[in-house]
N, C-alpha and C. Protein backbone atom coordinates (compact mmCIF):
# COMPACT_ATOMS: atom_id res chain seq x y z
N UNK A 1 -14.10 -32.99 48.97
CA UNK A 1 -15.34 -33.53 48.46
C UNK A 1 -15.43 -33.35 46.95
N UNK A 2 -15.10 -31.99 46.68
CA UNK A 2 -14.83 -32.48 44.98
C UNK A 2 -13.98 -32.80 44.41
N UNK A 3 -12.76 -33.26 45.35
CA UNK A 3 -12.32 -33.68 44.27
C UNK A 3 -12.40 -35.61 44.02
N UNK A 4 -13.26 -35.53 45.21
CA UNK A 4 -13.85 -37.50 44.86
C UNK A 4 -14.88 -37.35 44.46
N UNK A 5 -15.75 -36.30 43.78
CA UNK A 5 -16.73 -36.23 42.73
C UNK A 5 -16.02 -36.22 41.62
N UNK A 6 -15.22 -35.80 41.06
CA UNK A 6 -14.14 -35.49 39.76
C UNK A 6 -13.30 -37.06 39.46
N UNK A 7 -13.44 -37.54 40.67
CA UNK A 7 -12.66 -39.03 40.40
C UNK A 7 -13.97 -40.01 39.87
N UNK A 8 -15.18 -39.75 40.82
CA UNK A 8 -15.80 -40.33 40.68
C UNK A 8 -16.87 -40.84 39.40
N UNK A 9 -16.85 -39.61 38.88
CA UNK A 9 -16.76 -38.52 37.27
C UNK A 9 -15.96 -38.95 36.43
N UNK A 10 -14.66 -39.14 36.80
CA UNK A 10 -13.78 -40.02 35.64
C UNK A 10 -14.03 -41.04 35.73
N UNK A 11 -13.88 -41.80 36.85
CA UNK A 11 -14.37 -43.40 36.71
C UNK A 11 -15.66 -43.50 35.59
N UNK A 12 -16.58 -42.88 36.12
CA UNK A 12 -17.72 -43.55 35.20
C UNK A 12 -17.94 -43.15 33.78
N UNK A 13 -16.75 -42.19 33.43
CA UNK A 13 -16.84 -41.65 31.98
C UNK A 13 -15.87 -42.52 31.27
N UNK A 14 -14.66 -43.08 32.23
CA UNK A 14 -13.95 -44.32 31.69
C UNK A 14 -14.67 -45.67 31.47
N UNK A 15 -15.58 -45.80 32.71
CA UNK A 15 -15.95 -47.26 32.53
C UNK A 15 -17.12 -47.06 31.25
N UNK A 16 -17.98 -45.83 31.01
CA UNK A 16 -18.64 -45.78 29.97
C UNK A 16 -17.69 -45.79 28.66
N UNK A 17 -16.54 -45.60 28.80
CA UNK A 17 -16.00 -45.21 27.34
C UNK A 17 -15.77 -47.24 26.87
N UNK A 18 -14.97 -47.31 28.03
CA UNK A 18 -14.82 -48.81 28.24
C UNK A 18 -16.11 -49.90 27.62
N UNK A 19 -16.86 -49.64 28.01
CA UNK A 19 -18.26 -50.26 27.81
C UNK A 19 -19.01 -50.34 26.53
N UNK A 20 -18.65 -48.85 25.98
CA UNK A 20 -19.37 -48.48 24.76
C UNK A 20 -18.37 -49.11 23.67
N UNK A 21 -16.79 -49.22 24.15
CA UNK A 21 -16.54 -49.50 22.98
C UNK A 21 -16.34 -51.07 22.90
N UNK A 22 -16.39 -51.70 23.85
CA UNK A 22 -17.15 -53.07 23.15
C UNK A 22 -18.52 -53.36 22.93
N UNK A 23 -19.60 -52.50 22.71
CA UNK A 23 -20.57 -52.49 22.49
C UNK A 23 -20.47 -52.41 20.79
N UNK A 24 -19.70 -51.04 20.64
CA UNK A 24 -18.85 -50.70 19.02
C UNK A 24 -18.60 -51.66 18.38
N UNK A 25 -17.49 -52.69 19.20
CA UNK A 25 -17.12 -54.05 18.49
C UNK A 25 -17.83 -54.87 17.74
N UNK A 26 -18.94 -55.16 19.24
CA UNK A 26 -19.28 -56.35 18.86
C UNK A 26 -20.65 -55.82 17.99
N UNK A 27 -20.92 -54.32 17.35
CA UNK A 27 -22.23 -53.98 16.42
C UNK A 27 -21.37 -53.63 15.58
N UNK A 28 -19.93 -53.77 15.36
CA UNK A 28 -18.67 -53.73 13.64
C UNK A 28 -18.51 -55.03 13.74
N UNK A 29 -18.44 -55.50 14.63
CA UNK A 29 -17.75 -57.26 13.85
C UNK A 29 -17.94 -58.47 14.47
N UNK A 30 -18.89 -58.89 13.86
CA UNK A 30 -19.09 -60.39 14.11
C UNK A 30 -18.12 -61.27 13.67
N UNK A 31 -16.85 -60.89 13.34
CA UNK A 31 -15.42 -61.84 12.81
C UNK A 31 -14.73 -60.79 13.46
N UNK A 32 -13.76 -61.57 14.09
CA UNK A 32 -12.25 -60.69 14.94
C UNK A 32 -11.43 -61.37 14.11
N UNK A 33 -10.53 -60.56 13.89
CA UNK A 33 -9.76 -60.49 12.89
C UNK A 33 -7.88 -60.89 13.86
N UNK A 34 -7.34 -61.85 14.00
CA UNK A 34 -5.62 -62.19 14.55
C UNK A 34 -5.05 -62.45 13.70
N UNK A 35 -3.80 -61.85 13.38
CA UNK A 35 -2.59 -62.18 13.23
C UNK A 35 -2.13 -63.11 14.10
N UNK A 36 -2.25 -64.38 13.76
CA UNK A 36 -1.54 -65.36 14.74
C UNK A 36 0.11 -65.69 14.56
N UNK A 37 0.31 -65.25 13.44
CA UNK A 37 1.94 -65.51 13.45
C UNK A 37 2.32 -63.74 14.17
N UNK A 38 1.79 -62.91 14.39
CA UNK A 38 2.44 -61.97 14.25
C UNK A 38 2.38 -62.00 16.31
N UNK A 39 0.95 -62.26 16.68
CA UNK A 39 0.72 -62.92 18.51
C UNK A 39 1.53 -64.19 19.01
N UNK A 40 2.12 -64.97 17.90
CA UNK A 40 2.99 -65.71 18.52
C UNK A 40 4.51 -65.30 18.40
N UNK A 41 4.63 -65.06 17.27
CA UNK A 41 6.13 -64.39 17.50
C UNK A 41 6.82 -63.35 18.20
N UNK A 42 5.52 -62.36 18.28
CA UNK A 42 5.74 -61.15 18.82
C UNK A 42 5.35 -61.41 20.35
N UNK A 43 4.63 -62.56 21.24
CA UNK A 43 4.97 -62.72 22.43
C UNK A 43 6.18 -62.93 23.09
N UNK A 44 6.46 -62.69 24.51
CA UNK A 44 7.83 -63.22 24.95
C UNK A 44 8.07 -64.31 24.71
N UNK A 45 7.22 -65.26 24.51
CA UNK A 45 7.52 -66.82 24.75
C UNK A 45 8.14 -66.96 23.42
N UNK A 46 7.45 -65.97 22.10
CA UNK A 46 7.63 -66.50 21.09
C UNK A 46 8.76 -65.80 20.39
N UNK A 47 9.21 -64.78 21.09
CA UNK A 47 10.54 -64.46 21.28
C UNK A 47 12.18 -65.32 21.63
N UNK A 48 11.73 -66.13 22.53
CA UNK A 48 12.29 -67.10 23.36
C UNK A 48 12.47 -68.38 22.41
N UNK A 49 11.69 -68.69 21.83
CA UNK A 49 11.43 -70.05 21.26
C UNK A 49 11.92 -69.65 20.04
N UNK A 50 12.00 -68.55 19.37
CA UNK A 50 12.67 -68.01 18.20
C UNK A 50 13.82 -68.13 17.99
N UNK A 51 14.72 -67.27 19.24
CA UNK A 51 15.86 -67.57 19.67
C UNK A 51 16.47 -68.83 19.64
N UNK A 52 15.51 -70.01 20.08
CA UNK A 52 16.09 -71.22 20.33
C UNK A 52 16.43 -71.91 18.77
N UNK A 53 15.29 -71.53 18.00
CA UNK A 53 14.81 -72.23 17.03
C UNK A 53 15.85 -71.52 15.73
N UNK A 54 16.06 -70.21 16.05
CA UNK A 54 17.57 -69.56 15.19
C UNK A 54 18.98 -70.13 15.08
N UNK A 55 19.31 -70.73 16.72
CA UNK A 55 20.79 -71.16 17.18
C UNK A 55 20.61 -72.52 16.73
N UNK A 56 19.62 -73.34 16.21
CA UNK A 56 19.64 -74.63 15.80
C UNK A 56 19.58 -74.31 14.18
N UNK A 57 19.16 -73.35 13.77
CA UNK A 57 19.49 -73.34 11.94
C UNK A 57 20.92 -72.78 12.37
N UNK A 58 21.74 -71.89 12.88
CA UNK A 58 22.51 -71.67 13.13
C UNK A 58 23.80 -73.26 12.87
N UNK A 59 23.28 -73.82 13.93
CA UNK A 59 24.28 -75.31 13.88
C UNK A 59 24.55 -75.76 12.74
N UNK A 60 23.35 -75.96 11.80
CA UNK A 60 22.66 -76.78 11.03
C UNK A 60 23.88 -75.85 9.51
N UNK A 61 23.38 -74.55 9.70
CA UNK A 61 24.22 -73.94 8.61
C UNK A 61 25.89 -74.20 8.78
N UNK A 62 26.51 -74.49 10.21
CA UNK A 62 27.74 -74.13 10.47
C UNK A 62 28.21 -75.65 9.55
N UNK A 63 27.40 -77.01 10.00
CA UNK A 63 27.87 -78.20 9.07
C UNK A 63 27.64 -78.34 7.58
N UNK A 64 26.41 -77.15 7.37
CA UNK A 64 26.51 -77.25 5.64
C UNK A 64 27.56 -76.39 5.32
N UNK A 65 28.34 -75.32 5.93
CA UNK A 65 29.41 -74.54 5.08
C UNK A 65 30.37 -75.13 5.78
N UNK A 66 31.00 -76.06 6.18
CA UNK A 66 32.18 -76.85 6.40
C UNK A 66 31.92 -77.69 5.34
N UNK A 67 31.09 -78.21 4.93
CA UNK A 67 31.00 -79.31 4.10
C UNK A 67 31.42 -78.60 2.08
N UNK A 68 30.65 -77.35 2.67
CA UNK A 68 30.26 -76.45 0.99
C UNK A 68 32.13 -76.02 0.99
N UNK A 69 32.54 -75.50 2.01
CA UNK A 69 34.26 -75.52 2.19
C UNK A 69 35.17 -76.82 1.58
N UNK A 70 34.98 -77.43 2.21
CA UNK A 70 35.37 -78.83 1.45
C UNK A 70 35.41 -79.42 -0.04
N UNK A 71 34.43 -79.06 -0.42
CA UNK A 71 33.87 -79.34 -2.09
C UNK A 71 34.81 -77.93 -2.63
N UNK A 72 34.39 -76.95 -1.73
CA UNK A 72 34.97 -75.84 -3.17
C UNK A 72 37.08 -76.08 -2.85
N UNK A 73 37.33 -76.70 -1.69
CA UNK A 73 38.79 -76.58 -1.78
C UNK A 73 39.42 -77.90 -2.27
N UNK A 74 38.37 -79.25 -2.38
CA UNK A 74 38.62 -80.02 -3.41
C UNK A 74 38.78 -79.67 -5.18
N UNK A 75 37.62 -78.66 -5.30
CA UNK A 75 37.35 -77.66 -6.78
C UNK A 75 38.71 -77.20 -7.10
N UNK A 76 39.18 -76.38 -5.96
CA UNK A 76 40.10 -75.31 -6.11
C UNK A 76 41.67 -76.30 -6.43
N UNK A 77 41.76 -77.37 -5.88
CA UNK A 77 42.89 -78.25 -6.04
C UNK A 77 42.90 -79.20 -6.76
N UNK A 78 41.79 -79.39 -8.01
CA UNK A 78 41.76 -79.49 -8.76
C UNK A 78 42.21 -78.97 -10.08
N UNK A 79 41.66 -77.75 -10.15
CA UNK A 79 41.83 -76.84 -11.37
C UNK A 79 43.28 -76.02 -11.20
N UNK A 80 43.95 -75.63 -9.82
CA UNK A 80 45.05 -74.94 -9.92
C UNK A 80 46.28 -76.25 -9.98
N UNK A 81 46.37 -77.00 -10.87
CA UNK A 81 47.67 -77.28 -11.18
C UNK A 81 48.59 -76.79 -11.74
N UNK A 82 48.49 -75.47 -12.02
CA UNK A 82 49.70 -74.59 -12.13
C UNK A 82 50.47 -74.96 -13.31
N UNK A 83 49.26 -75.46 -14.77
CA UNK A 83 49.68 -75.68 -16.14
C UNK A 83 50.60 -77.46 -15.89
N UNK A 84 50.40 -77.97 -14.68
CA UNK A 84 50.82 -79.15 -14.90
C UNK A 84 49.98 -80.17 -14.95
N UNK A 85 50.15 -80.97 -15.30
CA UNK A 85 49.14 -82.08 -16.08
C UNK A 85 48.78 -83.10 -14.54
N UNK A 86 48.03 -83.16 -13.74
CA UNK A 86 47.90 -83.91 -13.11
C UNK A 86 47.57 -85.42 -13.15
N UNK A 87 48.31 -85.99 -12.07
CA UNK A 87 47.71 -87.65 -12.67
C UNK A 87 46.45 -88.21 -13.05
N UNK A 88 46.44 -88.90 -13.40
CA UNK A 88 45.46 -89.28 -14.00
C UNK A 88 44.50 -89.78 -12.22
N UNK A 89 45.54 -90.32 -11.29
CA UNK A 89 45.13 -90.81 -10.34
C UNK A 89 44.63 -89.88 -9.25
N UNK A 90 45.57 -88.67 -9.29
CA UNK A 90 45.30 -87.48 -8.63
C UNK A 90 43.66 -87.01 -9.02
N UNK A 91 43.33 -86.61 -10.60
CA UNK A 91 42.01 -86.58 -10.79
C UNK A 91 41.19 -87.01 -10.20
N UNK A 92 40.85 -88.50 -10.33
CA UNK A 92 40.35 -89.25 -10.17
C UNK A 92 39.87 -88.95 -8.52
N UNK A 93 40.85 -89.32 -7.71
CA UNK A 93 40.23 -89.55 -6.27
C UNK A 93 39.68 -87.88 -5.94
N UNK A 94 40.08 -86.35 -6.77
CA UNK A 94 39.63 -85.20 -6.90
C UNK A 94 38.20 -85.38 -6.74
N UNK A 95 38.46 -85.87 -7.97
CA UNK A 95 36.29 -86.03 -8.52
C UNK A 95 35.80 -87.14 -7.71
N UNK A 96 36.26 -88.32 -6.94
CA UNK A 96 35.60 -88.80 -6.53
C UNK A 96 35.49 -88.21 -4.70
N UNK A 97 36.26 -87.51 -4.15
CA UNK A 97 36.28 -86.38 -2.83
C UNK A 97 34.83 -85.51 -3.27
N UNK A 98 34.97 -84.83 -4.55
CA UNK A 98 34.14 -83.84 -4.74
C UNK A 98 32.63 -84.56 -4.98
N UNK A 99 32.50 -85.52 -5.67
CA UNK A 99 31.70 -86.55 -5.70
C UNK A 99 30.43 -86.77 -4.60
N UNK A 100 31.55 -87.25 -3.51
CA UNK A 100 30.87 -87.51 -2.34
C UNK A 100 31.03 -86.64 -1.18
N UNK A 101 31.30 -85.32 -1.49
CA UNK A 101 31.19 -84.21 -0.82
C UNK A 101 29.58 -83.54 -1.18
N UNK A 102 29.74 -83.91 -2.62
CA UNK A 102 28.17 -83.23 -2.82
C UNK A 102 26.76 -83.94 -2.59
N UNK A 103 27.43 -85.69 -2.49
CA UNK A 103 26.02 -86.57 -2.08
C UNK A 103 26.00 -85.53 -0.12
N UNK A 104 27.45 -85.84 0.25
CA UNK A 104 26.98 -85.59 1.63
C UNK A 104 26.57 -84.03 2.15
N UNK A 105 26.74 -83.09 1.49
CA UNK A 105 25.84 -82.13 1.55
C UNK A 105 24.37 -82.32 0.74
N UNK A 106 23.84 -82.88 -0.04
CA UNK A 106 22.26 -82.74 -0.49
C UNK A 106 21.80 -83.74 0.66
N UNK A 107 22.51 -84.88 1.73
CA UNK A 107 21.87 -85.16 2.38
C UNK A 107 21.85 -84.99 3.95
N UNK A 108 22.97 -83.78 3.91
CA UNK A 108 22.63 -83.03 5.51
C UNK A 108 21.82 -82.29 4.79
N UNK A 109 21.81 -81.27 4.00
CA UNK A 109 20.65 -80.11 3.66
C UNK A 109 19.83 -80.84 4.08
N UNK A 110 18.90 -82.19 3.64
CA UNK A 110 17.89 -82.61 3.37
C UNK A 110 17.27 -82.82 5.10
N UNK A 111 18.39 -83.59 5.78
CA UNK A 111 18.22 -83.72 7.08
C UNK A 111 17.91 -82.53 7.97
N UNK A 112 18.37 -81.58 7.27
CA UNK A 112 18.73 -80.14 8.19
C UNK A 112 17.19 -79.71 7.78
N UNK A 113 16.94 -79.77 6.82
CA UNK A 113 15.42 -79.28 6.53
C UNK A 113 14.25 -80.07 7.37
N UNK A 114 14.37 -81.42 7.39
CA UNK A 114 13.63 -82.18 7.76
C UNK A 114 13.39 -81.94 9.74
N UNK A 115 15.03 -81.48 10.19
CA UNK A 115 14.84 -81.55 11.34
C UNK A 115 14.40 -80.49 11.95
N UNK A 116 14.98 -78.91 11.34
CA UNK A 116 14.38 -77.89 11.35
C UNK A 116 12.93 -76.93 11.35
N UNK A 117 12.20 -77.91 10.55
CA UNK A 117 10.88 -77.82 10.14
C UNK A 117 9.90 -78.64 11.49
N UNK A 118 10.66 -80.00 12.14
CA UNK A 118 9.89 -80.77 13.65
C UNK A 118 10.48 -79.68 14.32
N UNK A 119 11.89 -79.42 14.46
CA UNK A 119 12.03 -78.36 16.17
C UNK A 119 10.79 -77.04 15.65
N UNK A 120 10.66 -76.69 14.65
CA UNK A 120 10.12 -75.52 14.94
C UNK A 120 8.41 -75.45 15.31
N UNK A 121 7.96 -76.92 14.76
CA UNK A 121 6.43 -77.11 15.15
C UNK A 121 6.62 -77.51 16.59
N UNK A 122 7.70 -78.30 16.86
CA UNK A 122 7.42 -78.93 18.44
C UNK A 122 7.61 -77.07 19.06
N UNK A 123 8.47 -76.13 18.85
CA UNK A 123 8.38 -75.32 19.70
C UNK A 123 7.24 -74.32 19.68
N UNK A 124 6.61 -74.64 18.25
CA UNK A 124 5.68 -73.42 17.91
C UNK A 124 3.77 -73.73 18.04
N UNK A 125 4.03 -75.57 18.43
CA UNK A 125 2.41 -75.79 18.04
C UNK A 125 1.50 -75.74 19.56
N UNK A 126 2.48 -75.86 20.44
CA UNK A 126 2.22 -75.65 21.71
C UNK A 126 1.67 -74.39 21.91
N UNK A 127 2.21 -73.08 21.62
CA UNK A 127 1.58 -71.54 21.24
C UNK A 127 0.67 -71.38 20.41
N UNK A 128 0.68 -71.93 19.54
CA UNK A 128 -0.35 -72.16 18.66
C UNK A 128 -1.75 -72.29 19.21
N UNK A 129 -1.61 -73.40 19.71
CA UNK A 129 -3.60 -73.65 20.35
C UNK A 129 -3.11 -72.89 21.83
N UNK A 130 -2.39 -72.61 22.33
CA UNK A 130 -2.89 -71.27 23.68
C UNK A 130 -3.12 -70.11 22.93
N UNK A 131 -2.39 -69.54 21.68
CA UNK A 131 -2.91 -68.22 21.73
C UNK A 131 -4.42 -68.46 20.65
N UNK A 132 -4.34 -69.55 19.99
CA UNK A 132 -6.24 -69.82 19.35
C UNK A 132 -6.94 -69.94 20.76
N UNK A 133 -6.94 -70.45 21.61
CA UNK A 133 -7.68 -70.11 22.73
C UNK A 133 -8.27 -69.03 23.28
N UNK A 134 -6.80 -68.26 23.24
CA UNK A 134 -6.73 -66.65 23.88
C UNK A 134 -7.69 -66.16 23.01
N UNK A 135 -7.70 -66.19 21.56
CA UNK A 135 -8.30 -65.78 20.90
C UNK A 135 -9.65 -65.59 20.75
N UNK A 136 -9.93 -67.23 20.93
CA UNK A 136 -11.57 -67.51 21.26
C UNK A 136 -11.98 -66.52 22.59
N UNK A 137 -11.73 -66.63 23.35
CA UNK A 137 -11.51 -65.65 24.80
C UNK A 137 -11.93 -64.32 24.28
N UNK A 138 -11.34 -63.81 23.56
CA UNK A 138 -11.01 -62.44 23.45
C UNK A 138 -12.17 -61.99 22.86
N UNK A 139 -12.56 -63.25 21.59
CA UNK A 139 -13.37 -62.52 20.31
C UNK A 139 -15.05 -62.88 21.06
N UNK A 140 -14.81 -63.79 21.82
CA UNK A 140 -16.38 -64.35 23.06
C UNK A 140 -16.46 -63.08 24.13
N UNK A 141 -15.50 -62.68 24.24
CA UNK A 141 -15.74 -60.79 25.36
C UNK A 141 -16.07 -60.18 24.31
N UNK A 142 -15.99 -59.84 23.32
CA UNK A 142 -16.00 -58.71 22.44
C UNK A 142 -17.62 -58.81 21.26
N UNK A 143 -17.99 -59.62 21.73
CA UNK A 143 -19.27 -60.48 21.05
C UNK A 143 -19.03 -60.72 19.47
N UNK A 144 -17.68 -61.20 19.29
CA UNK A 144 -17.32 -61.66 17.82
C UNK A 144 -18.04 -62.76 17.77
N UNK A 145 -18.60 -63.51 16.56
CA UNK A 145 -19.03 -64.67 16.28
C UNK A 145 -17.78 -65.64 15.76
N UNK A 146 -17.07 -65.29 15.17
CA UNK A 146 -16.03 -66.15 14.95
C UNK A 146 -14.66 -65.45 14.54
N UNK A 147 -13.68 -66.27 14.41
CA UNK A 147 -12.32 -65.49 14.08
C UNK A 147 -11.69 -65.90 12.88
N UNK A 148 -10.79 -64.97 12.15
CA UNK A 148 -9.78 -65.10 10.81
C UNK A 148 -8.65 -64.50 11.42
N UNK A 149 -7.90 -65.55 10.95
CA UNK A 149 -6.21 -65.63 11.24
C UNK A 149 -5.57 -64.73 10.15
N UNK A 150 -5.30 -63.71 10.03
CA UNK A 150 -4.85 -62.63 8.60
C UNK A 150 -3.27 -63.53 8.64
N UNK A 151 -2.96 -63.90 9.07
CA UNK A 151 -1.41 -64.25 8.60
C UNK A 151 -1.44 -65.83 7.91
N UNK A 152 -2.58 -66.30 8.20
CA UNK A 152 -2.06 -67.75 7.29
C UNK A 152 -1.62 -68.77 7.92
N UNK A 153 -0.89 -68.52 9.64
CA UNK A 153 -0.52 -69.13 10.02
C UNK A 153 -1.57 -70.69 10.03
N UNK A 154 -2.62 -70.11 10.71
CA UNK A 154 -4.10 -71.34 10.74
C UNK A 154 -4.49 -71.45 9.54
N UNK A 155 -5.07 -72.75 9.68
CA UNK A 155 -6.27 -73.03 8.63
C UNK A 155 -6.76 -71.88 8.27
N UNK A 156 -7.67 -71.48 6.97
CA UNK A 156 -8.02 -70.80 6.72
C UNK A 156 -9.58 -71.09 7.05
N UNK A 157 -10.50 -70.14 7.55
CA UNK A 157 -11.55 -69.70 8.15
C UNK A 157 -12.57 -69.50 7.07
N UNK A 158 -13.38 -70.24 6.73
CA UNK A 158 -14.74 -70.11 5.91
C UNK A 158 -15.29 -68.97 6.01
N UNK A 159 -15.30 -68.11 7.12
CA UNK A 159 -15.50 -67.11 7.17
C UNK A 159 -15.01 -65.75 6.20
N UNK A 160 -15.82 -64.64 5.71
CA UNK A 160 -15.44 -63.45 5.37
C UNK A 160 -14.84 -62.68 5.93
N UNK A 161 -13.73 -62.08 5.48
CA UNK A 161 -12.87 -60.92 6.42
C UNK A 161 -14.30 -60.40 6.89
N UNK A 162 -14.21 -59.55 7.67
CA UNK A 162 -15.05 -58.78 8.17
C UNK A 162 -14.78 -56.99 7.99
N UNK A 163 -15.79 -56.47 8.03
CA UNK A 163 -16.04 -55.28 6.95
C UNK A 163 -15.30 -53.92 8.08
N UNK A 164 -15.12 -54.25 9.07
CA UNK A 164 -14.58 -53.72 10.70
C UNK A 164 -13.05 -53.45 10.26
N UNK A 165 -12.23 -54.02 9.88
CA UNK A 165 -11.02 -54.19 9.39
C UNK A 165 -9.81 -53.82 10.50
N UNK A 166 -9.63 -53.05 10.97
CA UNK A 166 -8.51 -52.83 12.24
C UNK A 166 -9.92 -52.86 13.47
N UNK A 167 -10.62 -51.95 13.40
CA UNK A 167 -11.65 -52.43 14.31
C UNK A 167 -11.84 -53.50 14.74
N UNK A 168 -11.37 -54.43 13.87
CA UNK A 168 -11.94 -55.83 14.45
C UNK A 168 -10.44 -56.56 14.68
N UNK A 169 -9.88 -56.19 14.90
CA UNK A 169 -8.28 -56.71 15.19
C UNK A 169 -8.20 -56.93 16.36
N UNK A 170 -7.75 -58.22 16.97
CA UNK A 170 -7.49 -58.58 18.08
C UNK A 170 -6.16 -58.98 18.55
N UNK A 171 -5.42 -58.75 17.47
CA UNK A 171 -3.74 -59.08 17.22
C UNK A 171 -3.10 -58.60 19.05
N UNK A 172 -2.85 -57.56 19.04
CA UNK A 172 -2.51 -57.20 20.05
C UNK A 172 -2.92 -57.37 21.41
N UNK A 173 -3.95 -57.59 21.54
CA UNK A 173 -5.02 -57.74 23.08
C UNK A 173 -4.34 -59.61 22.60
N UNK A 174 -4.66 -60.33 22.31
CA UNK A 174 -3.96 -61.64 22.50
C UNK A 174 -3.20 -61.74 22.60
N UNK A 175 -1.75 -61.28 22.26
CA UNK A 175 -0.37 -60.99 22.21
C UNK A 175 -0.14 -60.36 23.98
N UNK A 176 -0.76 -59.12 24.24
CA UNK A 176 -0.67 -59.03 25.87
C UNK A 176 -0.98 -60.24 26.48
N UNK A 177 -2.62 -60.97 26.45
CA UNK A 177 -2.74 -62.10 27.21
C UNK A 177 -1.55 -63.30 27.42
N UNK A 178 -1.06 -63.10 26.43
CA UNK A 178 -0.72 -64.46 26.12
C UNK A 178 1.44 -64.44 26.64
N UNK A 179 1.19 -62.97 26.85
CA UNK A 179 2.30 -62.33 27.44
C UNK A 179 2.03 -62.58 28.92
N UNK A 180 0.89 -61.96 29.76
CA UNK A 180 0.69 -62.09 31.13
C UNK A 180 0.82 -63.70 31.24
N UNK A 181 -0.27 -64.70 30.34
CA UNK A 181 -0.29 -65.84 30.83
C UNK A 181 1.71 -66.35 31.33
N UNK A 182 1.94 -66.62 30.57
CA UNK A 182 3.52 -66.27 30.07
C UNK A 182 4.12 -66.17 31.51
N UNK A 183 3.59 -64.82 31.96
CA UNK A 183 4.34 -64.58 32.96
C UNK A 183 4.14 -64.83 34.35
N UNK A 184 2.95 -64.81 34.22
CA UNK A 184 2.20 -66.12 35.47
C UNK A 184 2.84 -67.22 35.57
N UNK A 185 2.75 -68.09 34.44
CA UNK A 185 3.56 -69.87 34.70
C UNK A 185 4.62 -69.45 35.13
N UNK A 186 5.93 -68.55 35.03
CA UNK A 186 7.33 -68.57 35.38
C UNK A 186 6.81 -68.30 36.91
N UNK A 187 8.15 -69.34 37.43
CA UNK A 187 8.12 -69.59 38.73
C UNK A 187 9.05 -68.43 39.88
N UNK A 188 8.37 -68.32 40.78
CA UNK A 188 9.01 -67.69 41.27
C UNK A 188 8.12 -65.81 41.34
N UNK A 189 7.00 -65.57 40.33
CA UNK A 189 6.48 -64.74 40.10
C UNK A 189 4.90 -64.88 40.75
């Protein structure tokens, strides 16, 4: 018997601690404060999609240094003629190899940038408005009035930081949600 008074005793000193301190919250901060680059990257998903989004700059670098290879061993067979006077013709098609080694690297770079910059919104904008959701969620339990993104990732928020400062951080509690959600959709779970 006492010792389901002692449980019963913790329960309600937890659910009061529980209680009071979103009471705390939401009388420190009417702005919740996310790191949204730090809740999307730092989720599994955004772990995952990182990964993906690394092995494609990965590719992307492997055809600009075959190409940057090329130019410097056109360079290099150029200049080492070994004090002999090369043809005039030999030059020529040199500088014109090296020529169009360097149009065709400024226009993979350019491509590589261009394509790099869509894979990473197509993989990243999808997380984006689930974890601003989560967010809204989080900072509507906690009786925030509105939210600031500290990383920049979002628009920036008309709103004032709020005077709460880690108190009002929701970085992490969205980052779990958005982890469980995560792990809910996979099938099989």
């Amino acid at each position: 018997m006492r010792f389901v008074k002692r449980i019963a005793m913790s329960t309600t000193i937890v659910v009061s601690l529980l209680s009071s301190s979103a009471i705390a919250f939401s009388q420190e901060c009417k702005v919740a404060v996310v790191n949204m680059q730090e809740a999307i990257v730092g989720s599994s998903e955004g772990r995952t999609q990182m990964a993906r989004f690394d092995a494609r700059v990965k590719e992307w670098m492997q055809k600009i240094d075959l190409i940057r290879k090329e130019i410097l061993d056109a360079d290099r067979k150029l200049k080492a003629q070994d004090g002999r006077k090369p043809s005039q013709a030999q030059t020529d098609e040199l500088n014109r190899a090296i020529s169009e080694k360097n149009s065709e690297l400024v226009q993979t770079t350019t491509a590589a940038q261009k394509d790099v910059d869509a894979y990473r919104d197509s993989l990243l904008n999808p997380m984006k408005s689930s974890a601003m959701e989560i967010a809204k969620q989080v900072a509507a339990e906690k009786g925030a009035d509105s939210i600031v993104d500290s990383s920049g990732l979002m628009p920036p928020s008309s709103s004032p930081i709020p005077v709460g400062g880690a108190k009002c951080d929701i970085t992490s509690e969205v980052k779990e949600r958005m982890n469980a959600k995560a792990a809910a959709a996979e099938p099989g779970k």
